[in-house]
N, C-alpha and C. Protein backbone atom coordinates (compact mmCIF):
# COMPACT_ATOMS: atom_id res chain seq x y z
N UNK A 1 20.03 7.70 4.36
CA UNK A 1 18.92 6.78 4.34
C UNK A 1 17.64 7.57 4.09
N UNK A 2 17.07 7.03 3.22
CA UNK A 2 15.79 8.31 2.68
C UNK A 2 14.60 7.50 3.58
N UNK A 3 14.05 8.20 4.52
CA UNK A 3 12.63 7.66 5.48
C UNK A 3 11.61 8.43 4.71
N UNK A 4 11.04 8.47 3.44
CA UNK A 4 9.81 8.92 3.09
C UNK A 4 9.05 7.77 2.89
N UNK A 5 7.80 7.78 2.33
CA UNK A 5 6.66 6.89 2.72
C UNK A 5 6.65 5.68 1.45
N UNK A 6 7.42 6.06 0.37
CA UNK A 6 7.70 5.32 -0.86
C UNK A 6 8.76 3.94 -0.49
N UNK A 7 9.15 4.34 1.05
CA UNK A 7 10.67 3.37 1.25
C UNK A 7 9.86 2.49 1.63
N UNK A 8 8.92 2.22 2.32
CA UNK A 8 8.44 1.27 2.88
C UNK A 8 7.35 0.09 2.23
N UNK A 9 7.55 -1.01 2.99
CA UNK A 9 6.25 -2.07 2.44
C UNK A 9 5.94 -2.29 3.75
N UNK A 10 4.78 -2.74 3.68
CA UNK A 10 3.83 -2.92 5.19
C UNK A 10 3.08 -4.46 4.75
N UNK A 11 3.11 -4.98 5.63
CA UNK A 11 2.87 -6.87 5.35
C UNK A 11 1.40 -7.15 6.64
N UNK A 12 0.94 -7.32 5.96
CA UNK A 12 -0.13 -7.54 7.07
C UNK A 12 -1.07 -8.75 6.58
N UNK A 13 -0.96 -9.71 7.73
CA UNK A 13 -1.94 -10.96 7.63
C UNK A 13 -2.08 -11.74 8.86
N UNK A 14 -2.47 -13.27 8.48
CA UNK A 14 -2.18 -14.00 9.28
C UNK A 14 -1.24 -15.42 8.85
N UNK A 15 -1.36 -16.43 9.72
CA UNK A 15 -0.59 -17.73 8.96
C UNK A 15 -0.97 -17.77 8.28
N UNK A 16 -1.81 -18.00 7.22
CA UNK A 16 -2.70 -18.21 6.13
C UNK A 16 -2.55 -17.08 4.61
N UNK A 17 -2.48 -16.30 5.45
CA UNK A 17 -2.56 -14.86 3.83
C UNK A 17 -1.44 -13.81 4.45
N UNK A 18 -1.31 -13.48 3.27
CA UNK A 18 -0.63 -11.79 3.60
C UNK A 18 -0.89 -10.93 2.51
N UNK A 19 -1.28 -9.75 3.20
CA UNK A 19 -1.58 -8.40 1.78
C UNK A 19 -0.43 -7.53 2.43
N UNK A 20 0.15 -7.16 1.03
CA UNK A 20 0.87 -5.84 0.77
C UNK A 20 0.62 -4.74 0.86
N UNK A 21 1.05 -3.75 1.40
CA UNK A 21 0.61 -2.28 1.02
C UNK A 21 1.93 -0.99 1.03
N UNK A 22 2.27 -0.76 -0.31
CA UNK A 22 2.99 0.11 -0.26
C UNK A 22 3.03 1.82 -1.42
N UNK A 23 3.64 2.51 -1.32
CA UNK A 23 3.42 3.97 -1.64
C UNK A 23 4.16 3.63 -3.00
N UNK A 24 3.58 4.00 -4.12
CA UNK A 24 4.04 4.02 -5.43
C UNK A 24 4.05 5.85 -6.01
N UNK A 25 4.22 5.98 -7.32
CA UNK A 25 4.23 7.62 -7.66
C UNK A 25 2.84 8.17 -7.63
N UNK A 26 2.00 7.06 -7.90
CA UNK A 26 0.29 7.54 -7.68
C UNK A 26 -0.49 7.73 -6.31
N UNK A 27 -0.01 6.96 -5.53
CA UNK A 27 -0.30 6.77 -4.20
C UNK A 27 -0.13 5.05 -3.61
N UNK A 28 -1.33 5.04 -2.65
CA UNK A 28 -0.99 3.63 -1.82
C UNK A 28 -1.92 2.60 -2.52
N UNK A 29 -1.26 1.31 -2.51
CA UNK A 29 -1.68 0.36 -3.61
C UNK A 29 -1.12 -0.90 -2.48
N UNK A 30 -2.56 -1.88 -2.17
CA UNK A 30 -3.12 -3.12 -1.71
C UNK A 30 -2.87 -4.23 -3.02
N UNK A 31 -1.72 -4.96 -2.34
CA UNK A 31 -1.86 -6.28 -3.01
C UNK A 31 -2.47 -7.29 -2.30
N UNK A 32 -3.33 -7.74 -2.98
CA UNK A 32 -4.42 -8.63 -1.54
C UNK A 32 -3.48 -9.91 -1.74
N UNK A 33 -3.92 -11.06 -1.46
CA UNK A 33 -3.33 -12.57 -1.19
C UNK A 33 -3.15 -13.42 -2.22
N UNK A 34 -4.62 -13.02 -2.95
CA UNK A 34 -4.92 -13.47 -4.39
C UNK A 34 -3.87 -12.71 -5.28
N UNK A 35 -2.78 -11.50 -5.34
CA UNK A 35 -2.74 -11.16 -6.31
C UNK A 35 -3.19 -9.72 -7.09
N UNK A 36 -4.62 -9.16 -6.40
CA UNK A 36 -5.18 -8.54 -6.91
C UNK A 36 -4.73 -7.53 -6.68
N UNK A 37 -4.81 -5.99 -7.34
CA UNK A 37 -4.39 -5.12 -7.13
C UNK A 37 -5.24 -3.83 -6.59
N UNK A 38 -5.40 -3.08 -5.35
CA UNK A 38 -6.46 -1.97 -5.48
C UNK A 38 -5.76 -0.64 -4.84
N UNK A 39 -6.08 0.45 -5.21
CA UNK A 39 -5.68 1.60 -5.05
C UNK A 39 -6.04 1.77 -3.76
N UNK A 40 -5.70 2.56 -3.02
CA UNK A 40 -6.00 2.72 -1.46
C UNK A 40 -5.57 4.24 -1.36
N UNK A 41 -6.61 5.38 -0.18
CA UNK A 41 -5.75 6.42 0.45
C UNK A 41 -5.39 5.70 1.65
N UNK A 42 -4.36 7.17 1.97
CA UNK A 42 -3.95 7.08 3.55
C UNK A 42 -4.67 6.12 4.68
N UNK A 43 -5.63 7.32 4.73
CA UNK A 43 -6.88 6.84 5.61
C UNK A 43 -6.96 5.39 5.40
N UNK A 44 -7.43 4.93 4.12
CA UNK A 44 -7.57 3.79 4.12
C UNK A 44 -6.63 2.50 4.66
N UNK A 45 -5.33 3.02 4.53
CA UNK A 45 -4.32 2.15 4.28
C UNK A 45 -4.99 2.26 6.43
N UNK A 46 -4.65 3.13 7.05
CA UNK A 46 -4.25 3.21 8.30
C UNK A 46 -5.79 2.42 9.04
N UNK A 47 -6.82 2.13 8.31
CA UNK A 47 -7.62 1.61 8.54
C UNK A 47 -7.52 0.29 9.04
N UNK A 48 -7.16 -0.24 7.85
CA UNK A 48 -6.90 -1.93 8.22
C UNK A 48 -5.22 -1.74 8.94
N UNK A 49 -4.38 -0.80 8.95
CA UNK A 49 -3.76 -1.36 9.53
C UNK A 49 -3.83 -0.48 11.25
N UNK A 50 -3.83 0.04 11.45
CA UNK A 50 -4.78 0.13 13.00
C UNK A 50 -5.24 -0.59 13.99
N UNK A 51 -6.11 -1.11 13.74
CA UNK A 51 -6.42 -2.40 14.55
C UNK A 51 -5.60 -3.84 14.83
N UNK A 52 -4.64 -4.11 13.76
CA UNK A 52 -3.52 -5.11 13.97
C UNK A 52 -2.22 -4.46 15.15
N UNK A 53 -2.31 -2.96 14.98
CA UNK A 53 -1.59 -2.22 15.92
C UNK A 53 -2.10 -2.35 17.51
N UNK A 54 -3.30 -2.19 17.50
CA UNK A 54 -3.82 -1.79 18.59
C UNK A 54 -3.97 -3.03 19.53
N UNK A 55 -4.03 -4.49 18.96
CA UNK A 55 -4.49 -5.64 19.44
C UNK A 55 -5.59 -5.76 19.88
N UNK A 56 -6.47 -5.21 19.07
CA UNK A 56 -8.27 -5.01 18.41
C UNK A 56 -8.25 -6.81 17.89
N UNK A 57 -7.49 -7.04 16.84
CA UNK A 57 -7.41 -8.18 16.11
C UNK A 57 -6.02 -9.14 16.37
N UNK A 58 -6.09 -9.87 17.34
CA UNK A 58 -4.63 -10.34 17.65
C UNK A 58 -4.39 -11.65 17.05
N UNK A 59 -4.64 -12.03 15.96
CA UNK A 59 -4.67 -12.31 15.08
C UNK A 59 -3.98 -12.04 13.95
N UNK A 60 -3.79 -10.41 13.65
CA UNK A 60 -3.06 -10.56 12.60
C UNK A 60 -1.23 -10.12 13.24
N UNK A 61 -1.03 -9.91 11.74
CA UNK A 61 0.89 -9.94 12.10
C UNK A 61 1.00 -8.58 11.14
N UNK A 62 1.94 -8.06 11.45
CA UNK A 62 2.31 -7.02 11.08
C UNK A 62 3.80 -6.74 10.53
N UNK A 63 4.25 -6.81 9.75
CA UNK A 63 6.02 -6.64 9.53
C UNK A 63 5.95 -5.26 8.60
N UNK A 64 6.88 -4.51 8.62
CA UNK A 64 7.13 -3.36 7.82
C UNK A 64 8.59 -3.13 7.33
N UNK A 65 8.65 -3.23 6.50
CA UNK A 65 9.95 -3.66 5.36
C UNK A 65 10.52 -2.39 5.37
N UNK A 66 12.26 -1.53 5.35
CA UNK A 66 12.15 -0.69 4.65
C UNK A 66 13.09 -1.11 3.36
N UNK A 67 12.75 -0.22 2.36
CA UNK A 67 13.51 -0.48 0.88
C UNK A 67 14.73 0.85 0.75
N UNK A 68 16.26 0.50 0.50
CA UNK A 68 16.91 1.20 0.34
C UNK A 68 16.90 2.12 -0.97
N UNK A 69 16.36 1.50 -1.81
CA UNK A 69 16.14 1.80 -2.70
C UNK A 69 14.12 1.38 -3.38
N UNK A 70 13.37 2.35 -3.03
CA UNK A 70 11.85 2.17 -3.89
C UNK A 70 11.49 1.20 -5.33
N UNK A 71 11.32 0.21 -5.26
CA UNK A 71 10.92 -0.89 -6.09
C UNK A 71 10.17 0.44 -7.17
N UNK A 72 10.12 0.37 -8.37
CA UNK A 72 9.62 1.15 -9.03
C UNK A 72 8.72 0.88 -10.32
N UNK A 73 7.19 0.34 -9.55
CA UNK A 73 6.38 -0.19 -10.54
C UNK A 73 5.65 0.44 -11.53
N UNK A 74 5.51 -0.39 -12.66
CA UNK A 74 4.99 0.53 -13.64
C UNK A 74 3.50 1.15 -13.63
N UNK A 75 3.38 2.52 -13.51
CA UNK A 75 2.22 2.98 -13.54
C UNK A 75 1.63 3.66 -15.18
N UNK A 76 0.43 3.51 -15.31
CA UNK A 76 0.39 3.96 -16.37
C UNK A 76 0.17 5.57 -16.19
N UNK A 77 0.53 6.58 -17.25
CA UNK A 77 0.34 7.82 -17.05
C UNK A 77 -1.07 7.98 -16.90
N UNK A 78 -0.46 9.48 -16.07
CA UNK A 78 -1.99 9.98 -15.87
C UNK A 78 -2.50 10.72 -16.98
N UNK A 79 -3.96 10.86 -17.37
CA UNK A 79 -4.36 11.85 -18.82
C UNK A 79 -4.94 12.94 -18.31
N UNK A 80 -4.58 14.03 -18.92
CA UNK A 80 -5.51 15.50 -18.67
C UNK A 80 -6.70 15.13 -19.17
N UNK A 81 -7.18 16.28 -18.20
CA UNK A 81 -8.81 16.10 -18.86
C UNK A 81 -9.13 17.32 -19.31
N UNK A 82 -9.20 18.14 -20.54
CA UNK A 82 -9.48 19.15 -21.02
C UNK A 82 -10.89 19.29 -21.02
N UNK A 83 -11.25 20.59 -20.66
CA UNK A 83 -12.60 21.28 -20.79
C UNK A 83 -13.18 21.52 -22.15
N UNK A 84 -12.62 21.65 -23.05
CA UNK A 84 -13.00 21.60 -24.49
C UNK A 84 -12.59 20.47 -25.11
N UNK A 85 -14.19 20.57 -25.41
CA UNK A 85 -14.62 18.90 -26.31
C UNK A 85 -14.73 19.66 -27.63
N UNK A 86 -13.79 20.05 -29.27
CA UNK A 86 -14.34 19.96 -30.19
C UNK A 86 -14.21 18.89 -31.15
């Protein structure tokens, strides 16, 4: 069973909404409620989810999925950035 940080999805909302947040090959990526998509670090991710931990906000819900296999979304490549412009 592979426990690295790519296995997991993390579900966080309330009755009303739920956002996604899980580890892709680029890093951590927020699907908000709407749909939308935003890049997230660590830090960030542990931000909003922190306080649903702590019962700061008891309100929200928390579920954490694991995947036997990593859903594997398409990222677009990354581009070098060369120092010479001719």
């Amino acid at each position: 069973m592979k426990l690295t940080n790519d296995s997991y999805v993390i579900l966080l909302g309330t009755k009303n909404f739920t956002e996604r947040y899980y580890r892709d090959k680029i890093g951590w990526l927020k699907i908000s409620a709407r749909g939308q998509k935003f890049r997230m670090t660590a830090e960030q991710v542990l931000n909003h989810l922190l306080p649903a931990l702590a019962g700061i906000r008891p309100n929200l819900i928390v579920k954490i999925t694991h995947r036997t296999r990593p859903h594997l979304h398409h990222c677009p490549p990354r581009r070098s950035i060369t120092a010479d412009k001719r």
